[in-house]
C-alpha atoms as a PDB file:
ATOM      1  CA  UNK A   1      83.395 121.190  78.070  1.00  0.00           C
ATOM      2  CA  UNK A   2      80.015 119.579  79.055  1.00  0.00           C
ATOM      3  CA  UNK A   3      78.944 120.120  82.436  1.00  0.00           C
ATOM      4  CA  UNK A   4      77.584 116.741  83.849  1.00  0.00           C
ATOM      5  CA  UNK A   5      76.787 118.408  87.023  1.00  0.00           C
ATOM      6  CA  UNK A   6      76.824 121.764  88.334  1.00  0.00           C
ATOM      7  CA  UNK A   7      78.118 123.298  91.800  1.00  0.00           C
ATOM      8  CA  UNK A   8      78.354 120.946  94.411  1.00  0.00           C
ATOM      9  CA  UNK A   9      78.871 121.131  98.043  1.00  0.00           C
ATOM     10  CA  UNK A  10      79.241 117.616  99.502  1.00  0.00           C
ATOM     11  CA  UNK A  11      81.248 116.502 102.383  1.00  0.00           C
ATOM     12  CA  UNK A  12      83.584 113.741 101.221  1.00  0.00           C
ATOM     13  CA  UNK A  13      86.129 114.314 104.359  1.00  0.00           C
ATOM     14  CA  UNK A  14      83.283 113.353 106.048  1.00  0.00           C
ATOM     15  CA  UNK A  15      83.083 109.391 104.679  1.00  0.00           C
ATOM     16  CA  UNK A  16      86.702 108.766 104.942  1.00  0.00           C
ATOM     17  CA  UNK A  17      86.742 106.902 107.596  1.00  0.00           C
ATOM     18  CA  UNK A  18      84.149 104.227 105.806  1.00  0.00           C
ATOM     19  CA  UNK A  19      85.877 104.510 102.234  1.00  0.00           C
ATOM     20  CA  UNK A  20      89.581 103.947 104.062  1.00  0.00           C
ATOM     21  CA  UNK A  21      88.449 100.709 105.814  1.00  0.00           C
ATOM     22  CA  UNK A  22      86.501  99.837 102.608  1.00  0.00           C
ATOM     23  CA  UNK A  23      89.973 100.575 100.413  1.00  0.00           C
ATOM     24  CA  UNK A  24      92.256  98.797 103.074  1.00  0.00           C
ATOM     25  CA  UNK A  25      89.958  95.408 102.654  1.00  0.00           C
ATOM     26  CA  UNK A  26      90.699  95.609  98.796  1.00  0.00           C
ATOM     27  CA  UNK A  27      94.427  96.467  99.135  1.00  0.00           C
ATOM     28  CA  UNK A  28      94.813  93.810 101.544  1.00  0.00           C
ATOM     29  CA  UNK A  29      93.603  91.188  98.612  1.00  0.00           C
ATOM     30  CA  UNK A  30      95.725  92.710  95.936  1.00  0.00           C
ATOM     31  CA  UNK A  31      98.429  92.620  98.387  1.00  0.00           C
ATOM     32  CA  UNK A  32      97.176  88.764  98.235  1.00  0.00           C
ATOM     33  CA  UNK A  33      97.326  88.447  95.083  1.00  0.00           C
ATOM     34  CA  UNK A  34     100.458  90.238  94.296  1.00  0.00           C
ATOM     35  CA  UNK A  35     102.516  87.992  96.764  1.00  0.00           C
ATOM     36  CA  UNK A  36     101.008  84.498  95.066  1.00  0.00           C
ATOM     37  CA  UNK A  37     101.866  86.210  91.700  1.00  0.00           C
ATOM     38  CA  UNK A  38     105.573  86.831  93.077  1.00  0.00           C
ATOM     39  CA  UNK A  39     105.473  82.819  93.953  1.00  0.00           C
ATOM     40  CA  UNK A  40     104.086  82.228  90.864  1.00  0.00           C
ATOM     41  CA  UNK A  41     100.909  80.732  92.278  1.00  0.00           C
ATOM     42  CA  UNK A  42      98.413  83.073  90.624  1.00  0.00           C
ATOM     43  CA  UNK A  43      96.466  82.293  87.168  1.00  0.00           C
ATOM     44  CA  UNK A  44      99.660  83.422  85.153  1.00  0.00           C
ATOM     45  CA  UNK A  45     100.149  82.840  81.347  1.00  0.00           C
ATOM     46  CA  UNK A  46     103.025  81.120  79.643  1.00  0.00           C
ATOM     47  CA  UNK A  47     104.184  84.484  79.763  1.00  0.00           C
ATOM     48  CA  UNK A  48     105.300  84.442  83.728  1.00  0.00           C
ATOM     49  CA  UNK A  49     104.740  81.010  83.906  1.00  0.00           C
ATOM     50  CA  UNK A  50     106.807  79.037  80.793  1.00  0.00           C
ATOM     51  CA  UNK A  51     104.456  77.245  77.911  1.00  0.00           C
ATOM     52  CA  UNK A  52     103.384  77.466  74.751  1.00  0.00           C
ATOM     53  CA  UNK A  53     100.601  79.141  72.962  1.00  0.00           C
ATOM     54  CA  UNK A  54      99.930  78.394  69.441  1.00  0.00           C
ATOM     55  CA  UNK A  55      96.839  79.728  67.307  1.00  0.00           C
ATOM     56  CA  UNK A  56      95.870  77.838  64.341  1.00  0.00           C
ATOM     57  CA  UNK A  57      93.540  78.133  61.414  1.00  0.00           C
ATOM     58  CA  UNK A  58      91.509  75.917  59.711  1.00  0.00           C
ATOM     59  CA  UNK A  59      89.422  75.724  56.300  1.00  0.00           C
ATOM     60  CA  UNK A  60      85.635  75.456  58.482  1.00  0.00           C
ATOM     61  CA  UNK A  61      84.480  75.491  61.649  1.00  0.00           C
ATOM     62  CA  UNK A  62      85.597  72.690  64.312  1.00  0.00           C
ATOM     63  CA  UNK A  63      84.614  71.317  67.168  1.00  0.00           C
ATOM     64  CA  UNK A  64      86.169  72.140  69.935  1.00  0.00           C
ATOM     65  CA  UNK A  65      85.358  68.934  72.388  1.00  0.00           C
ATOM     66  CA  UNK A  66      87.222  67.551  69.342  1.00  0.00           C
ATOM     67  CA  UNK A  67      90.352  69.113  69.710  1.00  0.00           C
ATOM     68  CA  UNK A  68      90.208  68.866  73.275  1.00  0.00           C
ATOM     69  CA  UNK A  69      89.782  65.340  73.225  1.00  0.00           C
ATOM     70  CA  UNK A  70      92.782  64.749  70.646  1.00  0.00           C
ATOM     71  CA  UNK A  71      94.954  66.969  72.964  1.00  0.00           C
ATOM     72  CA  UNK A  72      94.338  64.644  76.078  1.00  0.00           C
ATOM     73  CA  UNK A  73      95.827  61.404  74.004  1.00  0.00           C
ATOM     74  CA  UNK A  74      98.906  63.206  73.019  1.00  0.00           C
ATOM     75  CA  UNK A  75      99.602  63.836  76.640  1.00  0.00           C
ATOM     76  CA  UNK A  76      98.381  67.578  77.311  1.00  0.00           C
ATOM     77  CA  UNK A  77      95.205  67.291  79.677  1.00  0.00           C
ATOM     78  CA  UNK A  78      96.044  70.555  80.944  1.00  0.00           C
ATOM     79  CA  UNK A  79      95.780  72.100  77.906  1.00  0.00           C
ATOM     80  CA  UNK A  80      93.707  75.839  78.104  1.00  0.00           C
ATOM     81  CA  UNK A  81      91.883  75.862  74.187  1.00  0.00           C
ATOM     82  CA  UNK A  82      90.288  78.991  72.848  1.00  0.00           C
ATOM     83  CA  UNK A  83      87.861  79.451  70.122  1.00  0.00           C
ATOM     84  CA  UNK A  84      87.163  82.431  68.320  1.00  0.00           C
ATOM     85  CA  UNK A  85      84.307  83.951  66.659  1.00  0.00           C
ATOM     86  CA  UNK A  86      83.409  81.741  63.835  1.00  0.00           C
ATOM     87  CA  UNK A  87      84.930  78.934  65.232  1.00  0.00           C
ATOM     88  CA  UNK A  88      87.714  77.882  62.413  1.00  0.00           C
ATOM     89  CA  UNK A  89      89.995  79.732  64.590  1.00  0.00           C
ATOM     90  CA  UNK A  90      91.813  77.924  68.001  1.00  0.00           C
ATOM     91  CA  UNK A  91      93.931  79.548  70.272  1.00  0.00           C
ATOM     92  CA  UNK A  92      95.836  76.432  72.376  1.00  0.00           C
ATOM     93  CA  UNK A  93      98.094  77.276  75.389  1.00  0.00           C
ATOM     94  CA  UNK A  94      99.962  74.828  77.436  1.00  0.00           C
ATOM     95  CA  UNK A  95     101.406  75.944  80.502  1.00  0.00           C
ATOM     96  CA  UNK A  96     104.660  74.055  81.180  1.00  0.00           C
ATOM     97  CA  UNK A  97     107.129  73.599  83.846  1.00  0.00           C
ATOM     98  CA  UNK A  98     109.407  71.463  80.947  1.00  0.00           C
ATOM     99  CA  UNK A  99     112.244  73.084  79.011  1.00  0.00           C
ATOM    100  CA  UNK A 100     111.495  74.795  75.771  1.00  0.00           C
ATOM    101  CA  UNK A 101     113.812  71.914  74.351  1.00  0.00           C
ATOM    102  CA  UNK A 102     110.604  69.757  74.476  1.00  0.00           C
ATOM    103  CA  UNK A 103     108.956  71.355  71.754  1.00  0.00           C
ATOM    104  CA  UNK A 104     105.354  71.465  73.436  1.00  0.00           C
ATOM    105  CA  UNK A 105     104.262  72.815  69.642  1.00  0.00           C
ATOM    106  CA  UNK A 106     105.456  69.356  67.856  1.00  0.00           C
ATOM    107  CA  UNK A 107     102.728  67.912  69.961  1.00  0.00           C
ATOM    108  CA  UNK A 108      99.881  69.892  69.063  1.00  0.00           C
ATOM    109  CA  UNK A 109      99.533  70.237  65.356  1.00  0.00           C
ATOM    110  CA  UNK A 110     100.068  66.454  64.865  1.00  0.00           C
ATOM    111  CA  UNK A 111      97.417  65.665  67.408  1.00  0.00           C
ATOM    112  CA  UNK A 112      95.422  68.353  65.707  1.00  0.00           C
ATOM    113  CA  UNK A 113      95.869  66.726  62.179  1.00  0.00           C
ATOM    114  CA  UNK A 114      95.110  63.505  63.433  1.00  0.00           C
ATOM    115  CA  UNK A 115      91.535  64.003  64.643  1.00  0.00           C
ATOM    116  CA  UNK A 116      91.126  66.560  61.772  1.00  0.00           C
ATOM    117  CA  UNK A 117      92.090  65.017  58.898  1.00  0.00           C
ATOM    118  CA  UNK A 118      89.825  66.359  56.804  1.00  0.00           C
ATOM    119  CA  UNK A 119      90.354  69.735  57.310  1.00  0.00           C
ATOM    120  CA  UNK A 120      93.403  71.780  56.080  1.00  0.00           C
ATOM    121  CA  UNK A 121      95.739  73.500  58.977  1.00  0.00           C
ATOM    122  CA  UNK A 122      97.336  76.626  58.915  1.00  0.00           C
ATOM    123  CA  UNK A 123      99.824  77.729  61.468  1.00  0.00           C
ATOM    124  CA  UNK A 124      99.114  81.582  62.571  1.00  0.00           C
ATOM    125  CA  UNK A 125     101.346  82.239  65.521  1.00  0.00           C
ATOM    126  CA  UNK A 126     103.591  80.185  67.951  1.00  0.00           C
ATOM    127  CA  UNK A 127     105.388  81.312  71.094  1.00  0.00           C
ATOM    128  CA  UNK A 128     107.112  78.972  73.364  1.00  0.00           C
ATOM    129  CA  UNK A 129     108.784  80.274  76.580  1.00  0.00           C
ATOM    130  CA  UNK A 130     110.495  78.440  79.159  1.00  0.00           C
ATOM    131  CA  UNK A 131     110.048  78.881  82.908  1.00  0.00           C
ATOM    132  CA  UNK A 132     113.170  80.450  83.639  1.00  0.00           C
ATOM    133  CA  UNK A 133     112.205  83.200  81.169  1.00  0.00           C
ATOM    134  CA  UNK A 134     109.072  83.293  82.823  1.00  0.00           C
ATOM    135  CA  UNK A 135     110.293  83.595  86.071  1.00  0.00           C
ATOM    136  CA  UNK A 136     112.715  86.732  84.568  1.00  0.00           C
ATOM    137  CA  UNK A 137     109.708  88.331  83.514  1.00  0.00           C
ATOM    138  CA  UNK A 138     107.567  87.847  86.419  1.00  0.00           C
ATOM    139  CA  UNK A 139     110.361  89.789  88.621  1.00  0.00           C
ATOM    140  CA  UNK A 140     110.644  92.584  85.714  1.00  0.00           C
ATOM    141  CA  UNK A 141     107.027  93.161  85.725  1.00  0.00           C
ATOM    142  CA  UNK A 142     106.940  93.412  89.559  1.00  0.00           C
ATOM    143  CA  UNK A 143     110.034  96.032  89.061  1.00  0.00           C
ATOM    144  CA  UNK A 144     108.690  97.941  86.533  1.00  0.00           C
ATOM    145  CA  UNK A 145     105.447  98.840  88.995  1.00  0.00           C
ATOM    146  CA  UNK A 146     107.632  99.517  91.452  1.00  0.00           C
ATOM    147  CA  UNK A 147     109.839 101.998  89.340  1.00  0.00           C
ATOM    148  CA  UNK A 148     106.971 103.727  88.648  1.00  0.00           C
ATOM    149  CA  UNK A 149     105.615 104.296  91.992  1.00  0.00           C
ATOM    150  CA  UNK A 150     109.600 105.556  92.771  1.00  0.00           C
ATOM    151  CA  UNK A 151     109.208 108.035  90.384  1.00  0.00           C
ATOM    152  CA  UNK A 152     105.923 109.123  91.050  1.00  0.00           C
ATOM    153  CA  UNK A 153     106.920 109.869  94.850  1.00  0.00           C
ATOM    154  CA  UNK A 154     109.970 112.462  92.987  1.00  0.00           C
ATOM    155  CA  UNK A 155     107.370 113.878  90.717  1.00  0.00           C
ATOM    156  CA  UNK A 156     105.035 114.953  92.453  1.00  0.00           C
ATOM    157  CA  UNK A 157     107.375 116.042  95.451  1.00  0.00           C
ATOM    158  CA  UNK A 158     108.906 118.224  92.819  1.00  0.00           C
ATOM    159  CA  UNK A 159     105.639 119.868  91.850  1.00  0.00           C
ATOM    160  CA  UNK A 160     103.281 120.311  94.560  1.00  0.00           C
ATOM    161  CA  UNK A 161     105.497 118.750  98.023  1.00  0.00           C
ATOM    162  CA  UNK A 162     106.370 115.468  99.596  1.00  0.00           C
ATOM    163  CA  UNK A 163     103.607 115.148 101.370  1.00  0.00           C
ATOM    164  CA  UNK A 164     101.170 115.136  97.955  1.00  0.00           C
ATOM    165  CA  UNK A 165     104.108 112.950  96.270  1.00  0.00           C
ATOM    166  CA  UNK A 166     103.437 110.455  99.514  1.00  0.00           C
ATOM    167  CA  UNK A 167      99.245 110.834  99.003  1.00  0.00           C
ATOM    168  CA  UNK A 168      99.516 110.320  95.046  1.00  0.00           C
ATOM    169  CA  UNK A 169     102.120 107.379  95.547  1.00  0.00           C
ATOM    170  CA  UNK A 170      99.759 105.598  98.161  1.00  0.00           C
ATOM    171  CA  UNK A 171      96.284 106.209  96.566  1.00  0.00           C
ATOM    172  CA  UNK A 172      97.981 105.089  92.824  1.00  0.00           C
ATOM    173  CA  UNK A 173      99.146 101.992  94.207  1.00  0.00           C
ATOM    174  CA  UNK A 174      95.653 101.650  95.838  1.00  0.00           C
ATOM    175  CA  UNK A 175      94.017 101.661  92.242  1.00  0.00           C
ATOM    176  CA  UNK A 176      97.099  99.066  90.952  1.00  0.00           C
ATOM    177  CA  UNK A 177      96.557  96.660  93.978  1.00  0.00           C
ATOM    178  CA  UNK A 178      92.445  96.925  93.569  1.00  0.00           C
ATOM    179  CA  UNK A 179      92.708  96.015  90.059  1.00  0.00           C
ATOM    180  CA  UNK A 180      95.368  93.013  90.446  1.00  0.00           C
ATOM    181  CA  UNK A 181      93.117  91.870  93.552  1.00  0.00           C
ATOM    182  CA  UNK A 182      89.977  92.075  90.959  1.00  0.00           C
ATOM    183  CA  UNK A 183      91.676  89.918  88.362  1.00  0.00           C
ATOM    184  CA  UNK A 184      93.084  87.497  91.154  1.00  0.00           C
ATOM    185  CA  UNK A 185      89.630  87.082  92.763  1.00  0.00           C
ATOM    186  CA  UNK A 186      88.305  86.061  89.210  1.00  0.00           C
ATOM    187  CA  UNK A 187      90.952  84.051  88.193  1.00  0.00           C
ATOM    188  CA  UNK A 188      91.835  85.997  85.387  1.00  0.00           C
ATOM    189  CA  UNK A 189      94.909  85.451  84.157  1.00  0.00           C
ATOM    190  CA  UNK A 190      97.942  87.790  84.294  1.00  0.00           C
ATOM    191  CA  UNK A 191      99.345  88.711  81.573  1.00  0.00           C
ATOM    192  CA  UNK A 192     101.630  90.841  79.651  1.00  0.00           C
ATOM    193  CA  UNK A 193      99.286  93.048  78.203  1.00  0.00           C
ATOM    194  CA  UNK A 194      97.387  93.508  82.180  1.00  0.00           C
ATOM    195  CA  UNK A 195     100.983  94.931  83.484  1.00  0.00           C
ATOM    196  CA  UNK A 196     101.052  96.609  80.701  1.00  0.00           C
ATOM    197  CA  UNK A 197      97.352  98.140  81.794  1.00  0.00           C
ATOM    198  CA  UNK A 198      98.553  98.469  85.450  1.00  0.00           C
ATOM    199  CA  UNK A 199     100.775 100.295  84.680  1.00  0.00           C
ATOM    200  CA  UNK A 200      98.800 102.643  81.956  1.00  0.00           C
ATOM    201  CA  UNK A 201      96.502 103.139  84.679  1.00  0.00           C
ATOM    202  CA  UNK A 202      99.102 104.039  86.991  1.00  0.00           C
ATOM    203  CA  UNK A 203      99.859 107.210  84.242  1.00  0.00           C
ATOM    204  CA  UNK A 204      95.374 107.801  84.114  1.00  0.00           C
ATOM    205  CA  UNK A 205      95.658 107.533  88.396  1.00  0.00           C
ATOM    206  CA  UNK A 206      98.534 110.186  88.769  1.00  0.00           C
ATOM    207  CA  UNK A 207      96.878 112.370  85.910  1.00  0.00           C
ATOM    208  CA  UNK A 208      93.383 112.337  87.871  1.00  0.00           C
ATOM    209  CA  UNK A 209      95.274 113.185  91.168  1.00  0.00           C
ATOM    210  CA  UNK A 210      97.459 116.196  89.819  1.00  0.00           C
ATOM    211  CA  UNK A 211      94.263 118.062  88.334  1.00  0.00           C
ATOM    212  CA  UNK A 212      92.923 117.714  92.388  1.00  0.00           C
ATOM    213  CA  UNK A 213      95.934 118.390  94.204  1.00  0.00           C
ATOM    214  CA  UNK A 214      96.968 121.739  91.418  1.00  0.00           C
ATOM    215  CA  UNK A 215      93.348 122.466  92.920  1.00  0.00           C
ATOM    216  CA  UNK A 216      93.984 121.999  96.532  1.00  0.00           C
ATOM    217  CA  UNK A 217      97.425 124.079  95.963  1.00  0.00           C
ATOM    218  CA  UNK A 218      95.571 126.905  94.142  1.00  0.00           C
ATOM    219  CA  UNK A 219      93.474 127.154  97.121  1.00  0.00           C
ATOM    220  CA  UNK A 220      95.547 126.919  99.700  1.00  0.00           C
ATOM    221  CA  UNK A 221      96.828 129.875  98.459  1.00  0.00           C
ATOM    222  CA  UNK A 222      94.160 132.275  97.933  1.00  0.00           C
ATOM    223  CA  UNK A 223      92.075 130.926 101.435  1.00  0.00           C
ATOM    224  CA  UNK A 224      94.638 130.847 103.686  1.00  0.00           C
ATOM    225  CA  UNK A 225      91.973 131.683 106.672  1.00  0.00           C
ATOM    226  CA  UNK A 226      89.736 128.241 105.846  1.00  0.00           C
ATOM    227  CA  UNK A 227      90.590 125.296 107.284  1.00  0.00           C
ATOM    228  CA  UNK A 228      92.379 122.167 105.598  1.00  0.00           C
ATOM    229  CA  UNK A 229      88.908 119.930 105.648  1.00  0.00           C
ATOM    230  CA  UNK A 230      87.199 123.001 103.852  1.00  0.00           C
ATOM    231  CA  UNK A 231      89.763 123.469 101.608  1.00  0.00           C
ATOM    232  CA  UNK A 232      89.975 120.387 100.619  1.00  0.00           C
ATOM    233  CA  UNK A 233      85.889 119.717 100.428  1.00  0.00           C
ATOM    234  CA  UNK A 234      85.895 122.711  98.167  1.00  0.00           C
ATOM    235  CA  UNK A 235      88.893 122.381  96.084  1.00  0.00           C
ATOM    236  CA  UNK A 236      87.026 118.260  95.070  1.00  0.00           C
ATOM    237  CA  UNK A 237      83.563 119.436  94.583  1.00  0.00           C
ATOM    238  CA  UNK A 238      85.151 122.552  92.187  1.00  0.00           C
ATOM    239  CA  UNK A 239      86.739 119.510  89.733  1.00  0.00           C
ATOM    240  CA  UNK A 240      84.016 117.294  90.124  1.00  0.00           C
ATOM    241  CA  UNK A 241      82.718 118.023  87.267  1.00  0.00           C
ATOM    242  CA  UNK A 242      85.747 117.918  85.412  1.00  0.00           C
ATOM    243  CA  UNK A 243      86.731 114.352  86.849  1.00  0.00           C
ATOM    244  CA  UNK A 244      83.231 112.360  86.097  1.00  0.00           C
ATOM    245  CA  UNK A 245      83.624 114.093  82.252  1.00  0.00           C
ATOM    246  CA  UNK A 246      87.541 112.862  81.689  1.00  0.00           C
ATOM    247  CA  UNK A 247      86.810 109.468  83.556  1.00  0.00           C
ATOM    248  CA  UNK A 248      83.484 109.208  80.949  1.00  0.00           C
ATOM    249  CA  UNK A 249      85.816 109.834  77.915  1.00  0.00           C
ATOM    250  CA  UNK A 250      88.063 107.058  78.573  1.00  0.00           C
ATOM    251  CA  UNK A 251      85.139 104.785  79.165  1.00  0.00           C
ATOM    252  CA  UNK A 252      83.590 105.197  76.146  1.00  0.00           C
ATOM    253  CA  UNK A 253      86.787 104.299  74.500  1.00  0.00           C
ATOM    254  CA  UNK A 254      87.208 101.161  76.539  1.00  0.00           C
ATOM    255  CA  UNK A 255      83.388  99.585  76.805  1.00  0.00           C
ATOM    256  CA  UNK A 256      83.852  98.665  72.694  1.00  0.00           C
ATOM    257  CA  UNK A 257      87.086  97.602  73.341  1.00  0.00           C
ATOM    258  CA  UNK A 258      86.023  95.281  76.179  1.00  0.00           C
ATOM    259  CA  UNK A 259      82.945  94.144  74.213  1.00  0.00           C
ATOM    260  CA  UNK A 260      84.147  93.653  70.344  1.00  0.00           C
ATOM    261  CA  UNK A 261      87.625  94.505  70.709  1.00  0.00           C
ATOM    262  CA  UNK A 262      88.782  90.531  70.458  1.00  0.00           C
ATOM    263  CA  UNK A 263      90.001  88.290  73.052  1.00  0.00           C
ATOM    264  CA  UNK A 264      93.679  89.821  72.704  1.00  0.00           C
ATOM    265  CA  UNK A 265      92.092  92.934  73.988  1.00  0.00           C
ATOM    266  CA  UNK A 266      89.670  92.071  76.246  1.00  0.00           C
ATOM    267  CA  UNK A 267      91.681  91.460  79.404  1.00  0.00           C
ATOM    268  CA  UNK A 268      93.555  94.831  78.856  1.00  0.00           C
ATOM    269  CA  UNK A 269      90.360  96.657  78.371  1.00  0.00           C
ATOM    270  CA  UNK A 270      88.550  94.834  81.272  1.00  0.00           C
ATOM    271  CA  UNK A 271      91.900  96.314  83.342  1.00  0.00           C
ATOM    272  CA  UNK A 272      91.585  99.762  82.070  1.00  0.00           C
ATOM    273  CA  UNK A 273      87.987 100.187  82.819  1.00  0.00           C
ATOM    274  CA  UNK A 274      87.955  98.845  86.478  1.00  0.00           C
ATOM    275  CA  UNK A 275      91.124 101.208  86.826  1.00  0.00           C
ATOM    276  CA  UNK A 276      89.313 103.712  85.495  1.00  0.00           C
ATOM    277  CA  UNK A 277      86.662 103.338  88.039  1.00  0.00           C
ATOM    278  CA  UNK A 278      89.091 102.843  90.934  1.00  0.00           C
ATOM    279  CA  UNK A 279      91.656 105.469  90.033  1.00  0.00           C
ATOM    280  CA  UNK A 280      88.276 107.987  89.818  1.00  0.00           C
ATOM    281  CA  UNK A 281      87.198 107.160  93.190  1.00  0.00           C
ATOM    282  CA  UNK A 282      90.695 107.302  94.927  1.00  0.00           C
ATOM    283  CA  UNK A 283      91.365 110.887  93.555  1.00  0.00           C
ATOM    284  CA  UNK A 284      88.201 111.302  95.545  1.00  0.00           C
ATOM    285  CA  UNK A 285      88.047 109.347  98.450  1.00  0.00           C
ATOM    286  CA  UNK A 286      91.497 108.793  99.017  1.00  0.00           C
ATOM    287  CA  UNK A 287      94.215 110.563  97.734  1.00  0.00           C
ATOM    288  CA  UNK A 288      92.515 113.857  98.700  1.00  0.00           C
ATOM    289  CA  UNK A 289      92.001 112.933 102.233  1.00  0.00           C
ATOM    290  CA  UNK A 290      95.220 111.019 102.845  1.00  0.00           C
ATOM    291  CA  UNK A 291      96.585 114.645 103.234  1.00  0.00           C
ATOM    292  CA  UNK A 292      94.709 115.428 106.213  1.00  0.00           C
ATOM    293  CA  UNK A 293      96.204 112.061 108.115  1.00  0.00           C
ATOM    294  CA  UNK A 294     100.000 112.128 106.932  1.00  0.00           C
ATOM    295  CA  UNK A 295     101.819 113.599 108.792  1.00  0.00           C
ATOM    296  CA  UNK A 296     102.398 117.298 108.625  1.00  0.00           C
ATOM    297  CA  UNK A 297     100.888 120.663 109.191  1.00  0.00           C
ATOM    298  CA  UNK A 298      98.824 123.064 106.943  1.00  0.00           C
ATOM    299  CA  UNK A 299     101.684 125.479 107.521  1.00  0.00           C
ATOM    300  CA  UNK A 300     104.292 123.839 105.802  1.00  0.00           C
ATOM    301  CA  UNK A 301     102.009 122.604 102.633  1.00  0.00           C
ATOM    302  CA  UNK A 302     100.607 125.894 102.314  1.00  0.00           C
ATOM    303  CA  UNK A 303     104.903 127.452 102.303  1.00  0.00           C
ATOM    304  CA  UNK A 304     104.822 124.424  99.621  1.00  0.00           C
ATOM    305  CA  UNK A 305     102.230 126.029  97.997  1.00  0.00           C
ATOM    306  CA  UNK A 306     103.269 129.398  97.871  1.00  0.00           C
ATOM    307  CA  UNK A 307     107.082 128.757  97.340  1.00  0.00           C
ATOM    308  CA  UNK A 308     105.734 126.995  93.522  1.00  0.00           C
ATOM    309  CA  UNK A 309     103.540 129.494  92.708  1.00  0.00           C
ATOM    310  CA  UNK A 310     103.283 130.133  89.236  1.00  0.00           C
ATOM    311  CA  UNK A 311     105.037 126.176  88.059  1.00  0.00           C
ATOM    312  CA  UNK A 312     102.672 123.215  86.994  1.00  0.00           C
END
């Protein structure tokens, strides 16, 4: 594998301090944003929130002050429109605290055809979702993270020992919260498809942190007579390498995806790559030297250690 850089010796035990107060401002917002999201206060789509969303097609390219315009007489001024490349293609979303008896969609293809009536329209998608579904799967998405972290506590308890399961559970639900805080700040909305990259990265986060920590353990080990700081400083700067190279991989993946990948992808992308970012530096910066604050002693991590050697 290509070696982006070579042997390193840096102190990154030393900057904790500054990168914990630095993390705790940025959890603190996604702990923000994730409690307007549970009120349903946050940008949310039709998906969390109740709506509809239709995407229609016509013969040539429209204007889209048009269509806006024609919208606002048939009684949706709040209605979100979307054009896409080409621009005979118009993605309309109506967020909705109304029943899904009212048939938001019977409102906007007439109104369309009206101030259109020269052009033909063709009906590509419609979803229509009703609040109380919303609401449903608002509380299923905040579940499913939650599952997730559960699980990764047992996992990596299993494998290395609580006190790494503890370190990877906090510093992967740093990298969630960072990334929900990021979409909240820019009033992005939340989506399906972002839990659904929250909670990919939450799989890329615990990776990242198991190749460290299997490091750390390996260590622990074989320098018994070193202290925990060293151990730790040496066991980071001997994956570094092997951290910026996987991180680089996924990014080259996601940068096309987040510029030409479409609109449907473009959130989901945008997610990935500012988790990507996040979940590098926490397996740095964070989960690594969480283990020298929890509580604990070297003794007991490096039994851990010992009593699993040869698993993983």
């Amino acid at each position: 594998m290509l070696e982006i850089i070579g042997k390193t010796n840096i102190d990154f035990l030393g900057v904790r301090r500054v990168t914990f107060a630095l993390s705790g401002t940025l959890v603190l917002v996604g702990l923000f944003a994730l409690i307007q999201i549970g009120r349903g206060a946050a940008n949310l789509s039709i998906d969390f929130s109740g709506g509809a969303s239709v995407q229609v097609k016509f013969d040539k390219p429209i204007e889209i002050d048009r269509a806006r315009h024609a919208l606002k007489r048939a009684g949706l001024p709040n209605a979100e429109l979307q054009e896409f490349i080409g621009g005979d293609r118009l993605l309309v979303r109506v967020k909705s605290s109304t029943s899904v008896e009212e048939k938001v969609t019977e409102r906007i293809i007439p109104a369309l055809r009206d101030a259109f009536p020269d052009h033909q329209i063709m009906v590509d998608s419609t979803t229509e979702i009703g609040p109380t579904i919303g609401e449903q799967l608002r509380k299923d998405a905040l579940l499913a993270v939650v599952i997730s972290l559960a699980g990764i506590v047992l996992y990596i308890s299993a494998r290395f020992e609580f006190r790494f399961g503890i370190a990877a559970a906090l510093a992967m639900m740093h990298d969630v919260l960072v990334v929900l805080g990021f979409f909240y700040l820019l009033n992005k909305e939340i989506t399906l498809l972002v839990v659904t990259a929250l909670l990919t990265l939450a799989g890329y986060s615990l990776t990242d942190k198991v190749v460290v920590f299997d490091r750390i353990r390996e260590n622990l080990r074989s320098r018994r007579r070193e202290g925990m700081e060293v151990i730790i400083n040496n066991s980071i700067n001997q994956v570094m390498s092997r951290t910026i190279v996987t991180s680089l991989t996924v990014v080259l993946v996601l940068v096309p995806l987040a510029l030409i990948g479409g609109e449907v992808l473009h959130d989901f992308s945008v997610a990935l790559l500012w988790g990507v970012v996040i979940g590098t530096y926490s397996s740095v910066f964070i989960a690594s030297p969480l283990l020298m604050v929890l509580p604990g002693r070297k003794a007991s991590m490096m039994a851990g250690a010992l009593a699993r050697k040869g698993t993983g």
